[in-house]
Protein backbone atom coordinates (compact mmCIF):
# COMPACT_ATOMS: atom_id res chain seq x y z
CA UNK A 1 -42.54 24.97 13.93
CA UNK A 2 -40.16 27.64 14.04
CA UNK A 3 -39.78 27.65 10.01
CA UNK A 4 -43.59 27.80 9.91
CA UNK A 5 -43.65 31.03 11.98
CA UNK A 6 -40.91 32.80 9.47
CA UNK A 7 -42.16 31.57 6.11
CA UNK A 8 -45.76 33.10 7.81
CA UNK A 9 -43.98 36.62 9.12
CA UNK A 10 -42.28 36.47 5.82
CA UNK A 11 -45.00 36.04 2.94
CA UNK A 12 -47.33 38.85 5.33
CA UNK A 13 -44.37 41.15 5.16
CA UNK A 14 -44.59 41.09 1.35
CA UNK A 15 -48.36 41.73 1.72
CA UNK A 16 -47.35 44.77 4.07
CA UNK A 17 -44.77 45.87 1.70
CA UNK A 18 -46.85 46.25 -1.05
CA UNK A 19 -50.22 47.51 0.82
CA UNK A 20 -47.42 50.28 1.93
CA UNK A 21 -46.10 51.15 -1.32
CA UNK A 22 -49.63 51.75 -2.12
CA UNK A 23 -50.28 54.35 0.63
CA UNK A 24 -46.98 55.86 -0.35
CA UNK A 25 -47.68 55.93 -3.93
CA UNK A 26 -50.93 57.79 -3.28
CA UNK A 27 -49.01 60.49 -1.13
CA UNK A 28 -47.34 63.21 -2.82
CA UNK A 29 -46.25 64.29 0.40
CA UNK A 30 -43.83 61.54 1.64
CA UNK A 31 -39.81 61.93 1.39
CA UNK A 32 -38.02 59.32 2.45
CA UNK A 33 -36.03 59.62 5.64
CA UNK A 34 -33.03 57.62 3.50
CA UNK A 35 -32.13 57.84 0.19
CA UNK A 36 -33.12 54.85 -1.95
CA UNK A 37 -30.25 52.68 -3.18
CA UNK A 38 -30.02 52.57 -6.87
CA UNK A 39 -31.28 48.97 -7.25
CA UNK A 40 -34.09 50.16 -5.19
CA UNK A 41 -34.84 52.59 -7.73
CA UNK A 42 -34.45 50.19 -10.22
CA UNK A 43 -36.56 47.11 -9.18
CA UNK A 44 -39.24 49.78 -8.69
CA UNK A 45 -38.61 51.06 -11.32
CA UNK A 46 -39.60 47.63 -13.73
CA UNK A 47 -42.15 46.78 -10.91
CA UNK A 48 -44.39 49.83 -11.90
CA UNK A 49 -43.59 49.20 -15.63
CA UNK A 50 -44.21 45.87 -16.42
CA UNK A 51 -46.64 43.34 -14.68
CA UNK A 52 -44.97 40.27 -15.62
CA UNK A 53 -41.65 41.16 -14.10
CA UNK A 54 -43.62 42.26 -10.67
CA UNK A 55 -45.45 39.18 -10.47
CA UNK A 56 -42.39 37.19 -11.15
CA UNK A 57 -40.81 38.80 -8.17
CA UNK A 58 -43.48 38.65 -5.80
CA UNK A 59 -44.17 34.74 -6.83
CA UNK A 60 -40.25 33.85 -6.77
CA UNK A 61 -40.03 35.48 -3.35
CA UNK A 62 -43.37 33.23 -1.64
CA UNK A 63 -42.08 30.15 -3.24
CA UNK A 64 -38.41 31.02 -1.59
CA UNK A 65 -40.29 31.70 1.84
CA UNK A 66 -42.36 29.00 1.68
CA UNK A 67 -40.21 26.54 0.29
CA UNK A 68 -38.48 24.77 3.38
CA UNK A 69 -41.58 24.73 5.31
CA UNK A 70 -43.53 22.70 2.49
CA UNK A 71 -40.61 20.24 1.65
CA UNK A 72 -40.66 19.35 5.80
CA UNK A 73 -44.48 19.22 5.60
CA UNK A 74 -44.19 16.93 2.13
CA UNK A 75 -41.57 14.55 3.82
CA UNK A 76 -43.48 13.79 6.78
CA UNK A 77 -47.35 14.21 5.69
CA UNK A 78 -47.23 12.38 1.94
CA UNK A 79 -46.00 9.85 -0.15
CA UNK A 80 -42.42 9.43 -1.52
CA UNK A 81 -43.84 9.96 -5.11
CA UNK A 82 -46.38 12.66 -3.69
CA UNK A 83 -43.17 14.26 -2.08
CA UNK A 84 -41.02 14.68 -5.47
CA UNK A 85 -44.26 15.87 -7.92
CA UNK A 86 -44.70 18.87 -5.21
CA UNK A 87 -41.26 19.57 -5.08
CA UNK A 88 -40.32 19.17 -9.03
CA UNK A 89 -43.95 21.53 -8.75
CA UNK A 90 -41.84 24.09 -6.87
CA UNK A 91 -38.94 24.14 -8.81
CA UNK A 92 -40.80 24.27 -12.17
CA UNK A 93 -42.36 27.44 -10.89
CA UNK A 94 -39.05 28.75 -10.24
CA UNK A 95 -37.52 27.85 -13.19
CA UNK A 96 -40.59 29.56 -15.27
CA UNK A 97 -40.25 32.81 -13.20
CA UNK A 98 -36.71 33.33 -12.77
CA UNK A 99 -35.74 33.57 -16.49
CA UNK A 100 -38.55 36.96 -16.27
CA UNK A 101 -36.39 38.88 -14.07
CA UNK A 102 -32.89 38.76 -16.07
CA UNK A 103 -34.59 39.22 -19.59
CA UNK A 104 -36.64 42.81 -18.24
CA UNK A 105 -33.16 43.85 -16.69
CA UNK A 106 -31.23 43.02 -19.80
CA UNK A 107 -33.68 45.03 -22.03
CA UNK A 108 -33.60 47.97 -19.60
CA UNK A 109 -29.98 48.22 -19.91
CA UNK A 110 -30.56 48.25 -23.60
CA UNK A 111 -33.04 50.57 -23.78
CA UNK A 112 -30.81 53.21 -21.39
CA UNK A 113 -27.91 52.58 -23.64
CA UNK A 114 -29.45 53.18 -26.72
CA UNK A 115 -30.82 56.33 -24.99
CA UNK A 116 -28.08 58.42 -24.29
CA UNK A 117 -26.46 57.00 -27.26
CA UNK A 118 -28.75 58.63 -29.42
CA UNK A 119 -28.51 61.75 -26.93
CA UNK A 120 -25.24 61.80 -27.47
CA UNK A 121 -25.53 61.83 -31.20
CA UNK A 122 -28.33 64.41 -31.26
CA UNK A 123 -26.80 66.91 -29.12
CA UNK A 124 -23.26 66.74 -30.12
CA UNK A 125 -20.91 66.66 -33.74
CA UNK A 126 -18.58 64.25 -33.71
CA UNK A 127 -15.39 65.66 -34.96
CA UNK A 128 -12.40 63.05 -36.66
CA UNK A 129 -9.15 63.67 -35.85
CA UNK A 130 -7.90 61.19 -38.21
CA UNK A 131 -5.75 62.88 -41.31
C-alpha cells in the first residue's frame, strides 16, 4: 500500500511540475529565488525544443514511478504468463524511450560545438607559427 501512495504522489507531482512551468512560462515577472543548475537549464532547454525528447522524459519517468507498484499488482492479481507480457510491456517502453534522451543530448553537444567553432573561425585569423 505504501508503494501505491508514492508512485500516486509521484506521477501527480509531474502533473504539478509541468502545470507550474506553465504558469511560470506565462510570467515575465518571476526570478527564481535559486539559480538553476546547468542541467536544469539544459533539460529545459531540449524540453521546450523538441517534443519527442519531452515526451520521452515525462513517459520514462511514470513508467519508473509506476513500475514497482504494477509488478506487485501483476504478481498477485494475474497469471504467470499475464505477469511477464506486462512486464516485457514495461520494459519495451523503456527500451523505446530511453535511446530518445542520449541521441537529443548528443546532437546538442554537436550543434554547440560546431557553434563556437565556427565563431571562433569567423571572428578570429588564425596565425601559423610553423617556419
Amino acid at each position: 500500500m505504501c508503494y501505491l501512495v508514492t508512485a500516486l504522489l509521484n506521477v501527480v507531482t509531474l502533473y504539478h511540475d509541468t502545470l507550474l512551468a506553465r504558469v511560470v512560462k506565462d510570467n515575465p515577472a518571476y526570478r527564481p529565488l535559486i539559480p538553476t543548475s546547468l542541467h536544469n537549464r539544459f533539460t529545459k532547454a531540449w524540453s521546450e525544443k523538441s517534443p519527442v525528447y519531452k515526451w520521452a522524459a515525462r513517459s520514462l519517468e511514470a513508467v519508473r514511478f509506476t513500475e514497482l507498484v504494477v509488478e506487485m499488482l501483476l504478481r498477485r492479481k494475474v497469471s504467470e504468463k499475464t505477469k511477464w507480457r506486462a512486464i516485457i510491456l514495461l520494459e519495451t517502453i523503456k527500451c523505446v524511450c530511453a535511446p530518445c534522451l542520449p541521441c537529443q543530448t548528443v546532437n546538442l553537444s554537436q550543434n554547440r560545438v560546431e557553434a563556437y567553432s565556427s565563431k571562433d573561425d569567423a571572428s578570429t585569423t588564425r596565425v601559423s607559427t610553423r617556419p
